[in-house]
PDB file of N, CA and C in Angstrom:
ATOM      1  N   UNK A   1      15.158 -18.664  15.786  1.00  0.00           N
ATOM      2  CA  UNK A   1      15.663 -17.532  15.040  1.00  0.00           C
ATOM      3  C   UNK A   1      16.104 -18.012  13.650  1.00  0.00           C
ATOM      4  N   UNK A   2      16.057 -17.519  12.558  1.00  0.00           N
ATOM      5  CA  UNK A   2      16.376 -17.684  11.316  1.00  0.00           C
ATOM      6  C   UNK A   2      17.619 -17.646  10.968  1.00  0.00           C
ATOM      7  N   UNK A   3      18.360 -18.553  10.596  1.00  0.00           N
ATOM      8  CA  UNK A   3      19.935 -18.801  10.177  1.00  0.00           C
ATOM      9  C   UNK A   3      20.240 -18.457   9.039  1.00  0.00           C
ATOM     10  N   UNK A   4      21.478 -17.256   9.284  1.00  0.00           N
ATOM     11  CA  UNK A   4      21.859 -16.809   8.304  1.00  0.00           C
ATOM     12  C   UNK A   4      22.762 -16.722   7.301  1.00  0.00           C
ATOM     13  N   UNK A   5      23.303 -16.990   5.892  1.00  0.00           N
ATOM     14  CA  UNK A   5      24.000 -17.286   5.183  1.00  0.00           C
ATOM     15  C   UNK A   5      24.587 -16.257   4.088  1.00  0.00           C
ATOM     16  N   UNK A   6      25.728 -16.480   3.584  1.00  0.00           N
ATOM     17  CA  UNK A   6      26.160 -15.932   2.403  1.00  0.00           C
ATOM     18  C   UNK A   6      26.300 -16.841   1.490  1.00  0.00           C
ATOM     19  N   UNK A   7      25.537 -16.554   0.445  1.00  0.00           N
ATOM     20  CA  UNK A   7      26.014 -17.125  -0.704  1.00  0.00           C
ATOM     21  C   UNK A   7      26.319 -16.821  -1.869  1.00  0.00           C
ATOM     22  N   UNK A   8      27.378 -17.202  -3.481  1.00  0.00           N
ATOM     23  CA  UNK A   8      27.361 -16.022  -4.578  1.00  0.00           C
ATOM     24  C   UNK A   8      25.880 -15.918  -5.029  1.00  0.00           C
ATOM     25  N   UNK A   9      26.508 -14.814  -5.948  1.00  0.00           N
ATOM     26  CA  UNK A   9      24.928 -14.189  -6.378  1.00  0.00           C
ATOM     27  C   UNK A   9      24.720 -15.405  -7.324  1.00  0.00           C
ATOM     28  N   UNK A  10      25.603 -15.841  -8.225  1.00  0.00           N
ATOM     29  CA  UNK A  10      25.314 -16.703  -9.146  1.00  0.00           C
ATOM     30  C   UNK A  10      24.199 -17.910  -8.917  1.00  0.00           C
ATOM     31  N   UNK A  11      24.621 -18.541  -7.516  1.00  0.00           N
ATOM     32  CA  UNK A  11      23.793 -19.128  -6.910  1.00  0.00           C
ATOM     33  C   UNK A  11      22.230 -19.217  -6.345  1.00  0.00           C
ATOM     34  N   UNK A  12      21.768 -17.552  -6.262  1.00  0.00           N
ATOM     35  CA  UNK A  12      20.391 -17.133  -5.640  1.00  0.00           C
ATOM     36  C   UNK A  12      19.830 -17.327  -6.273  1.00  0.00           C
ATOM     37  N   UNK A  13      18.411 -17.832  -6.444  1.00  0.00           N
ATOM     38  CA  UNK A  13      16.938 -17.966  -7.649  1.00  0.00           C
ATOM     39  C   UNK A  13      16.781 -16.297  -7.880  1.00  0.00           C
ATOM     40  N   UNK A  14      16.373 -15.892  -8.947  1.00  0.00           N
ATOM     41  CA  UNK A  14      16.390 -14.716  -9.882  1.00  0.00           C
ATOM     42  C   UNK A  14      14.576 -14.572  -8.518  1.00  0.00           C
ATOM     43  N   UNK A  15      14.926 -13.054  -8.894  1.00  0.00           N
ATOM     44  CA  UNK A  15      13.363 -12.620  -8.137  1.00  0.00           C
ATOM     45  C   UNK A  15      12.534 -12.228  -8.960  1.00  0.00           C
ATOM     46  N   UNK A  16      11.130 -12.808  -8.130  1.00  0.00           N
ATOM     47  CA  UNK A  16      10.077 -13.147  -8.807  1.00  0.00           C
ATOM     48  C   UNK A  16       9.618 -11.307  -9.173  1.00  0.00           C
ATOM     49  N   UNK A  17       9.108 -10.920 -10.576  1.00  0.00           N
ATOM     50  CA  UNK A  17       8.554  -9.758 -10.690  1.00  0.00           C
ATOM     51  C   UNK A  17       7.217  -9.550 -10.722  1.00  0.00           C
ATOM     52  N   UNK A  18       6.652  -8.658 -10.265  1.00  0.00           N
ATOM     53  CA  UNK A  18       5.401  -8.706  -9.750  1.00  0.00           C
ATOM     54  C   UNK A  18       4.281  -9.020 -11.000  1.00  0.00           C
ATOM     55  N   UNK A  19       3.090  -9.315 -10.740  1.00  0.00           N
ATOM     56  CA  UNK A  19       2.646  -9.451 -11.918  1.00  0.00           C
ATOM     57  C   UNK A  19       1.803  -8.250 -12.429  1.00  0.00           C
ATOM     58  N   UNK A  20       1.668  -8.144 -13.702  1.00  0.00           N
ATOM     59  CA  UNK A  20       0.918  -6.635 -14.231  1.00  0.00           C
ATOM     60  C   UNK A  20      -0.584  -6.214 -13.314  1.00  0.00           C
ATOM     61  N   UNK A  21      -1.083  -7.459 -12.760  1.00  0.00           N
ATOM     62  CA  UNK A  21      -2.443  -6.967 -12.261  1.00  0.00           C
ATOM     63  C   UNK A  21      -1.615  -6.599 -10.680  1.00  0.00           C
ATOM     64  N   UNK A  22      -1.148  -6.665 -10.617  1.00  0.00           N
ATOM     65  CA  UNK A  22      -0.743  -6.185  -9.258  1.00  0.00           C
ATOM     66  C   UNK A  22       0.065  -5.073  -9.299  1.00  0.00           C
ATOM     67  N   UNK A  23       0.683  -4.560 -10.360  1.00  0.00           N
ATOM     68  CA  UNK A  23       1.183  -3.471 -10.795  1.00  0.00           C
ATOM     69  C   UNK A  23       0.677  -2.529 -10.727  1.00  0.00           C
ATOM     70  N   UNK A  24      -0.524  -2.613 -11.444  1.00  0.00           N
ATOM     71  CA  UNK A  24      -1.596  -1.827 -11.901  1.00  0.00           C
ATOM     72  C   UNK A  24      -2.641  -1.201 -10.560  1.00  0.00           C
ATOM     73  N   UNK A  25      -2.625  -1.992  -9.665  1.00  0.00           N
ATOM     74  CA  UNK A  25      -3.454  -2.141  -8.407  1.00  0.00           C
ATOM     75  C   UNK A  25      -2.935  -1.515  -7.683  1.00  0.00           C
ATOM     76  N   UNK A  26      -1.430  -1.322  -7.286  1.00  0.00           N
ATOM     77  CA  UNK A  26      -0.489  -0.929  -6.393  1.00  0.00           C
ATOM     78  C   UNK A  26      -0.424   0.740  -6.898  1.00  0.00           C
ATOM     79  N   UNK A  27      -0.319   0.755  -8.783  1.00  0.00           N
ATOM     80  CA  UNK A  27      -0.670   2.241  -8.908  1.00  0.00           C
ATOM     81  C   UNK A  27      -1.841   2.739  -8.834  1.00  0.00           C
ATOM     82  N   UNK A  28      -2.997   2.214  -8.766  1.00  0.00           N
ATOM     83  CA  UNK A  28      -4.314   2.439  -8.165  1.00  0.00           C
ATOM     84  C   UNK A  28      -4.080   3.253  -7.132  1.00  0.00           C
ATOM     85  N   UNK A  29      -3.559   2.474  -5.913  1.00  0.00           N
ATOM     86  CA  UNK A  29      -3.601   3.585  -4.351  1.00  0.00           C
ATOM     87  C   UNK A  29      -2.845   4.232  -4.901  1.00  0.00           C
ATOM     88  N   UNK A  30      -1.322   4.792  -5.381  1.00  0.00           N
ATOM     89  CA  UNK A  30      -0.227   5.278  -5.132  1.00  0.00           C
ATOM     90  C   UNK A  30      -1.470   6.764  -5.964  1.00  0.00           C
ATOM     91  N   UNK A  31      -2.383   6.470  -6.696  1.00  0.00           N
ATOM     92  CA  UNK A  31      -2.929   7.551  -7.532  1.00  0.00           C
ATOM     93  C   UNK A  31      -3.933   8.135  -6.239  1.00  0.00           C
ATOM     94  N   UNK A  32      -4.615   7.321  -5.557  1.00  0.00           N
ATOM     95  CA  UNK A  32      -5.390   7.764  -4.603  1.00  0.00           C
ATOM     96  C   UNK A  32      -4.842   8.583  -3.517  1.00  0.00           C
ATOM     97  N   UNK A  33      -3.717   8.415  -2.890  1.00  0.00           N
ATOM     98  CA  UNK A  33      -2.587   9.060  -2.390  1.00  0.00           C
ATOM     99  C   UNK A  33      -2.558  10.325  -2.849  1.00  0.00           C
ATOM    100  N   UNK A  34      -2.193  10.781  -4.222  1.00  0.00           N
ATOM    101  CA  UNK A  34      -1.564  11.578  -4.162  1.00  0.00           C
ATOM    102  C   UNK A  34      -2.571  12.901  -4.631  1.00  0.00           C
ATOM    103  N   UNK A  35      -3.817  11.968  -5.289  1.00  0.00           N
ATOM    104  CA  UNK A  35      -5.763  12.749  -5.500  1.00  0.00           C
ATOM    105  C   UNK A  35      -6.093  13.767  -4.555  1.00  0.00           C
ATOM    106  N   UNK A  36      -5.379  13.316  -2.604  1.00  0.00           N
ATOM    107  CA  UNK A  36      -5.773  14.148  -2.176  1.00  0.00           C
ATOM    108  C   UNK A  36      -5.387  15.083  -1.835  1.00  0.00           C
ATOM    109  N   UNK A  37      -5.233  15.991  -1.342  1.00  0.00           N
ATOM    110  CA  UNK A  37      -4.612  17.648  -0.948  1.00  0.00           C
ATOM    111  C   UNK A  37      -4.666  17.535   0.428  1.00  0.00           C
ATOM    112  N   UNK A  38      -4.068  18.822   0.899  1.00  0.00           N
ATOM    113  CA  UNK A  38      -4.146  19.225   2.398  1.00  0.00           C
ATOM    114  C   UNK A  38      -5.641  19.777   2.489  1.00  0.00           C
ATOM    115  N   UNK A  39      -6.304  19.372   3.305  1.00  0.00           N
ATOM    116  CA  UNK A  39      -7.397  19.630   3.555  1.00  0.00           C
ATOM    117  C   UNK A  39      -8.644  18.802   3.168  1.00  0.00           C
ATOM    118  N   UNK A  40      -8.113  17.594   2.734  1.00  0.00           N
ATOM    119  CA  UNK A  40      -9.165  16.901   1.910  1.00  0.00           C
ATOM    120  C   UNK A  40      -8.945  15.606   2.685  1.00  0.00           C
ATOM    121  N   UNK A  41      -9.655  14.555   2.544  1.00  0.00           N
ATOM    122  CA  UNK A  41      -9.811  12.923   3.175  1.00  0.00           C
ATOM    123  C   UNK A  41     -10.157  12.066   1.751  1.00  0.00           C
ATOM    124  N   UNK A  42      -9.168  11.216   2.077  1.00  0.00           N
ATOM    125  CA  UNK A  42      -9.760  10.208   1.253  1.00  0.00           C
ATOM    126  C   UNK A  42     -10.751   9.530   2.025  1.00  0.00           C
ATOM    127  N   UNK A  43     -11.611   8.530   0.710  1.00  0.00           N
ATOM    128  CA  UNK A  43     -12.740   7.414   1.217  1.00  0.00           C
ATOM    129  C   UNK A  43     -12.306   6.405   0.877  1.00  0.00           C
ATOM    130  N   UNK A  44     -11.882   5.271   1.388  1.00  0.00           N
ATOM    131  CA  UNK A  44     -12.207   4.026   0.379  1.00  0.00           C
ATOM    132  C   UNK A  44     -13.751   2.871   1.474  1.00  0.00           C
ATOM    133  N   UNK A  45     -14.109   2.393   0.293  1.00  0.00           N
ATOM    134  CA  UNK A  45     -15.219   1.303   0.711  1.00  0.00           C
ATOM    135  C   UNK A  45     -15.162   0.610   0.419  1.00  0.00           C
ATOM    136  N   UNK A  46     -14.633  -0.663   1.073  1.00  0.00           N
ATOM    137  CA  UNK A  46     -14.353  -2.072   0.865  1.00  0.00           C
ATOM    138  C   UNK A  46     -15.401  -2.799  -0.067  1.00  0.00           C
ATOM    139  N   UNK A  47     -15.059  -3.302  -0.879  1.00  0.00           N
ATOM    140  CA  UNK A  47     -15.993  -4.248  -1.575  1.00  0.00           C
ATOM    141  C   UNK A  47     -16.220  -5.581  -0.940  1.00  0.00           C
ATOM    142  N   UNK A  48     -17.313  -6.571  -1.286  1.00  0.00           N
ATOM    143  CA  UNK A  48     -17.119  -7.445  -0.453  1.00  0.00           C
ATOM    144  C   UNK A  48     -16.187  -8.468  -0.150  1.00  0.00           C
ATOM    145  N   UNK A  49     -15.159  -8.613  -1.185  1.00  0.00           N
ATOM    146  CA  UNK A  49     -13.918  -9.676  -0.676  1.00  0.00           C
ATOM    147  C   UNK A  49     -12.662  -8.479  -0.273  1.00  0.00           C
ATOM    148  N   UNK A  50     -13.120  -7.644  -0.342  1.00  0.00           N
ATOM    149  CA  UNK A  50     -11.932  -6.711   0.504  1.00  0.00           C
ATOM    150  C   UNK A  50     -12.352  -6.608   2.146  1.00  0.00           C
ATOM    151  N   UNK A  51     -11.368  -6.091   2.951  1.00  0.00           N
ATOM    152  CA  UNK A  51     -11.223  -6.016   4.110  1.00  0.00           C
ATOM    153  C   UNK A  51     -10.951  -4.303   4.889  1.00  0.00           C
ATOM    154  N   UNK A  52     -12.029  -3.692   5.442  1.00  0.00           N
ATOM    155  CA  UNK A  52     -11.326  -2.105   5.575  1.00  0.00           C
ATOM    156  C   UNK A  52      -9.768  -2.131   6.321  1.00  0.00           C
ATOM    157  N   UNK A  53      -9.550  -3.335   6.959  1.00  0.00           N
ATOM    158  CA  UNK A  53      -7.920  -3.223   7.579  1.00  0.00           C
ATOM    159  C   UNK A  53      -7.500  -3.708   5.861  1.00  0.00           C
ATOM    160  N   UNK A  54      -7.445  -4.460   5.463  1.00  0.00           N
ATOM    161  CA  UNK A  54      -6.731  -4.778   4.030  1.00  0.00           C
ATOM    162  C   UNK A  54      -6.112  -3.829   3.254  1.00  0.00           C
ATOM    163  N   UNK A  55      -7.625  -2.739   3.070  1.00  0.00           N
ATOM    164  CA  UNK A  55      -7.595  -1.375   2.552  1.00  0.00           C
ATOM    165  C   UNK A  55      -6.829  -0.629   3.385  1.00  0.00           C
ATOM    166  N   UNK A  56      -6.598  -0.651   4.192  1.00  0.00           N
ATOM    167  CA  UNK A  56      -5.827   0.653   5.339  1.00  0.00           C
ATOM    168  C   UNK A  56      -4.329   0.268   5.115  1.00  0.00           C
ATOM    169  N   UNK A  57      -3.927  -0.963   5.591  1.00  0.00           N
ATOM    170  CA  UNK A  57      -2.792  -1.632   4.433  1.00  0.00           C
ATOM    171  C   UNK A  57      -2.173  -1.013   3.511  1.00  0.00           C
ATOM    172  N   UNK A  58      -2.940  -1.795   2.570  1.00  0.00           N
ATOM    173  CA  UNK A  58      -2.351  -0.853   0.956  1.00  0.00           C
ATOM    174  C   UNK A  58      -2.475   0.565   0.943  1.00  0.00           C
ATOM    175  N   UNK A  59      -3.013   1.510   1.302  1.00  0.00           N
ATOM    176  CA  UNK A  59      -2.987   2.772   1.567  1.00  0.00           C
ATOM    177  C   UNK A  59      -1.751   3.103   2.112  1.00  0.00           C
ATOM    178  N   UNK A  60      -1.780   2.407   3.526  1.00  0.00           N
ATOM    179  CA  UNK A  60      -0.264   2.727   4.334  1.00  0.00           C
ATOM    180  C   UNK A  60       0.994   2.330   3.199  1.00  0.00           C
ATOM    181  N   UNK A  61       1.146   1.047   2.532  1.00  0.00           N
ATOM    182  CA  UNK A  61       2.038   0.684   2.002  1.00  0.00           C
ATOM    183  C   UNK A  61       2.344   2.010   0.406  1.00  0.00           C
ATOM    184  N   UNK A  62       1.212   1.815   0.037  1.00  0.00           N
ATOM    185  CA  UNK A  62       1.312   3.203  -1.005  1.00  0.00           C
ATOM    186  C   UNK A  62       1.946   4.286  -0.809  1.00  0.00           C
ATOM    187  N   UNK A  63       1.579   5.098   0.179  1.00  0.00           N
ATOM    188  CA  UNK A  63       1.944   6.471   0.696  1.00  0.00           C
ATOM    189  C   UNK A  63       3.429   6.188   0.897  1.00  0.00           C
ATOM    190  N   UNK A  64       4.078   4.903   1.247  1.00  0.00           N
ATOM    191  CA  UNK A  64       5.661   5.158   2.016  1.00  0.00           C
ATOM    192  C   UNK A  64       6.162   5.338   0.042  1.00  0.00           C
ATOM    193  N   UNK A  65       5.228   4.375  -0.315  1.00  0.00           N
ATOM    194  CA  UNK A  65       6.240   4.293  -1.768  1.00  0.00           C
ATOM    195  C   UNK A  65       6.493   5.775  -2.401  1.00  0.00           C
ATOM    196  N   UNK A  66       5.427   6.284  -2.019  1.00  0.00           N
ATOM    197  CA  UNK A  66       5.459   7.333  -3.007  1.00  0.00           C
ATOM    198  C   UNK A  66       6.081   8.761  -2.183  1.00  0.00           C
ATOM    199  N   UNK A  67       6.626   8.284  -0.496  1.00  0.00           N
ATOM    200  CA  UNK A  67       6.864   9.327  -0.018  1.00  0.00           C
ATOM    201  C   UNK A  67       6.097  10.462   0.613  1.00  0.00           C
ATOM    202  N   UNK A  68       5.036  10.013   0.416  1.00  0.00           N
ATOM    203  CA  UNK A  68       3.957  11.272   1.028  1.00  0.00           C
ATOM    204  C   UNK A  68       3.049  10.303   2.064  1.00  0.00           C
ATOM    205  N   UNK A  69       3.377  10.397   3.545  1.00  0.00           N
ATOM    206  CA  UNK A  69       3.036   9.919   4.667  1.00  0.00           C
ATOM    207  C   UNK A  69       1.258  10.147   4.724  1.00  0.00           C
ATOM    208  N   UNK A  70       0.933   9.634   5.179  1.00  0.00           N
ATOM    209  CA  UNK A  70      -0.475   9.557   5.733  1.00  0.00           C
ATOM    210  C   UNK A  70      -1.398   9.259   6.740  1.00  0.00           C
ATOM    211  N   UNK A  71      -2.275   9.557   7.459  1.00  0.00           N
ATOM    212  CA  UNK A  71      -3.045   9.382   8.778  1.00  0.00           C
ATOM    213  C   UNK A  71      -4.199   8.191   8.328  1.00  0.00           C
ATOM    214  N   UNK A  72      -4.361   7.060   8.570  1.00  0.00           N
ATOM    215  CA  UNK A  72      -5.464   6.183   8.211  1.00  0.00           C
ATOM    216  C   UNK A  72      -6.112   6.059   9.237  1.00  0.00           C
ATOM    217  N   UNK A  73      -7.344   6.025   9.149  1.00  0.00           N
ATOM    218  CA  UNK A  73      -8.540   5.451  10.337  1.00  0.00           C
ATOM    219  C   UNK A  73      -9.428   4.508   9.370  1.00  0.00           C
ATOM    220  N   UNK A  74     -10.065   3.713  10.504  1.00  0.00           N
ATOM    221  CA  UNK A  74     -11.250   3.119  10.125  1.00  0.00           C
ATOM    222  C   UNK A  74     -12.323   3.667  10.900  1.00  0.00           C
ATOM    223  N   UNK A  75     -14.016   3.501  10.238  1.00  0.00           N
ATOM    224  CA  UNK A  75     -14.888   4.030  10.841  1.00  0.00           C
ATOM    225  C   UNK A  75     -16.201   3.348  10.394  1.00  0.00           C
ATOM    226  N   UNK A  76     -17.089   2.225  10.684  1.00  0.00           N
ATOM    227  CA  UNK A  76     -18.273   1.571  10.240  1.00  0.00           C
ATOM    228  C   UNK A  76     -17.490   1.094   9.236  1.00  0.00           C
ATOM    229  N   UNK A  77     -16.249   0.237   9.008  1.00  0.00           N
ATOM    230  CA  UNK A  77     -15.945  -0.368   8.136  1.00  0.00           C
ATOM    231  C   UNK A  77     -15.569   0.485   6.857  1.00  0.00           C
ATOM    232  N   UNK A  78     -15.544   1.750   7.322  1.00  0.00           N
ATOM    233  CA  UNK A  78     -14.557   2.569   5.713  1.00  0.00           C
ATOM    234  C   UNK A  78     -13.519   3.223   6.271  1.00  0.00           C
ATOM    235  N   UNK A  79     -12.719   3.073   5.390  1.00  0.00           N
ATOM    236  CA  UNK A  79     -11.106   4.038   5.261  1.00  0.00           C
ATOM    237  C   UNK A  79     -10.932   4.864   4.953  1.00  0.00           C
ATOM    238  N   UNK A  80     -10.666   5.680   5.553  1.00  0.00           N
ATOM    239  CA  UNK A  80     -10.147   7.326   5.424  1.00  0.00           C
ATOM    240  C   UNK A  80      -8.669   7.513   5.874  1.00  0.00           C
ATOM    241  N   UNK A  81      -8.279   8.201   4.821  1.00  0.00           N
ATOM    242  CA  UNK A  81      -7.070   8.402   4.905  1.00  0.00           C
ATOM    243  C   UNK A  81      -7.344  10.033   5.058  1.00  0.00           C
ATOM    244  N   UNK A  82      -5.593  10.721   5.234  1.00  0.00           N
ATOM    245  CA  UNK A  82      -5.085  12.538   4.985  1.00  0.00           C
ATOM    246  C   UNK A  82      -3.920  12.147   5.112  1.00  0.00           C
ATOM    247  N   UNK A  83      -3.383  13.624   3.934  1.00  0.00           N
ATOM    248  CA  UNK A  83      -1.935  13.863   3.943  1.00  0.00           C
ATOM    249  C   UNK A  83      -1.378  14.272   5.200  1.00  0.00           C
ATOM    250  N   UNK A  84      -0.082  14.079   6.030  1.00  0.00           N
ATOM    251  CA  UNK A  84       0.367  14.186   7.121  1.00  0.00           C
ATOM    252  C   UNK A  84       1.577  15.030   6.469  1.00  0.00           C
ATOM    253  N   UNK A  85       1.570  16.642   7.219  1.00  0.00           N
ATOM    254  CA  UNK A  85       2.571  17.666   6.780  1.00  0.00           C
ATOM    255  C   UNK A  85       3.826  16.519   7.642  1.00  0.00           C
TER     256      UNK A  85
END
Protein backbone atom coordinates (compact mmCIF):
# COMPACT_ATOMS: atom_id res chain seq x y z
CA UNK A 1 0.00 0.00 0.00
CA UNK A 2 1.35 3.49 -0.63
CA UNK A 3 2.60 5.55 2.43
CA UNK A 4 1.25 8.52 3.19
CA UNK A 5 2.63 11.95 4.14
CA UNK A 6 2.17 15.61 4.90
CA UNK A 7 4.34 17.92 3.88
CA UNK A 8 4.53 22.15 3.56
CA UNK A 9 3.54 23.30 0.36
CA UNK A 10 6.81 25.15 0.18
CA UNK A 11 8.42 21.90 0.01
CA UNK A 12 6.30 20.03 -3.02
CA UNK A 13 7.94 20.20 -6.76
CA UNK A 14 5.66 22.87 -8.63
CA UNK A 15 3.26 20.77 -11.16
CA UNK A 16 4.16 19.92 -14.32
CA UNK A 17 1.68 21.94 -16.99
CA UNK A 18 0.54 20.19 -19.74
CA UNK A 19 2.12 20.79 -22.90
CA UNK A 20 0.33 22.95 -25.81
CA UNK A 21 0.16 19.82 -28.14
CA UNK A 22 -1.67 18.09 -25.66
CA UNK A 23 -3.81 20.97 -24.91
CA UNK A 24 -4.84 21.32 -28.15
CA UNK A 25 -5.61 17.45 -28.57
CA UNK A 26 -7.59 17.20 -25.35
CA UNK A 27 -9.72 20.24 -26.96
CA UNK A 28 -9.96 18.23 -30.08
CA UNK A 29 -12.35 15.50 -28.29
CA UNK A 30 -13.86 18.00 -25.76
CA UNK A 31 -15.05 19.69 -29.50
CA UNK A 32 -16.10 16.23 -30.76
CA UNK A 33 -18.21 15.77 -27.63
CA UNK A 34 -20.04 18.44 -27.77
CA UNK A 35 -20.47 18.31 -32.31
CA UNK A 36 -22.90 15.81 -31.39
CA UNK A 37 -26.67 16.20 -30.51
CA UNK A 38 -29.30 13.91 -29.18
CA UNK A 39 -29.89 11.75 -31.83
CA UNK A 40 -26.68 11.70 -33.55
CA UNK A 41 -23.33 9.20 -32.99
CA UNK A 42 -20.13 10.11 -33.14
CA UNK A 43 -17.33 8.17 -35.40
CA UNK A 44 -13.89 8.13 -34.60
CA UNK A 45 -11.28 5.87 -36.77
CA UNK A 46 -8.20 5.10 -35.32
CA UNK A 47 -5.25 5.97 -37.30
CA UNK A 48 -2.56 3.62 -37.37
CA UNK A 49 -0.56 4.42 -34.12
CA UNK A 50 -3.85 5.03 -32.40
CA UNK A 51 -5.75 2.35 -30.60
CA UNK A 52 -9.91 2.16 -30.87
CA UNK A 53 -9.71 1.42 -26.84
CA UNK A 54 -7.12 4.54 -26.72
CA UNK A 55 -9.78 6.48 -28.64
CA UNK A 56 -12.72 5.32 -26.39
CA UNK A 57 -10.43 6.64 -23.52
CA UNK A 58 -10.02 10.07 -24.48
CA UNK A 59 -13.60 10.34 -25.49
CA UNK A 60 -14.63 8.97 -22.00
CA UNK A 61 -12.05 11.32 -20.35
CA UNK A 62 -13.37 14.39 -22.52
CA UNK A 63 -17.05 14.10 -21.92
CA UNK A 64 -16.45 14.02 -17.81
CA UNK A 65 -14.40 17.30 -18.46
CA UNK A 66 -16.81 18.96 -20.15
CA UNK A 67 -19.76 17.47 -18.16
CA UNK A 68 -21.79 15.98 -20.81
CA UNK A 69 -21.68 12.05 -20.13
CA UNK A 70 -21.51 9.64 -22.92
CA UNK A 71 -22.23 5.93 -24.17
CA UNK A 72 -18.90 4.55 -26.03
CA UNK A 73 -18.76 1.28 -27.97
CA UNK A 74 -16.35 -0.27 -30.12
CA UNK A 75 -17.26 -2.06 -33.37
CA UNK A 76 -14.56 -3.57 -36.26
CA UNK A 77 -12.16 -1.38 -34.52
CA UNK A 78 -14.18 2.13 -34.62
CA UNK A 79 -15.60 4.30 -31.87
CA UNK A 80 -18.80 5.48 -31.52
CA UNK A 81 -19.80 7.45 -29.06
CA UNK A 82 -23.82 9.35 -27.94
CA UNK A 83 -24.89 11.88 -25.65
CA UNK A 84 -26.38 10.10 -22.47
CA UNK A 85 -29.65 12.26 -21.19
Amino acid sequence: MAKFTKIPKAQAPVPVRQSGRLAARMKLYEEHIMSVSAGEVGRLVPDRDETARGLALRIGRAARRVSRPVKTWIDKGVVYFEPVS
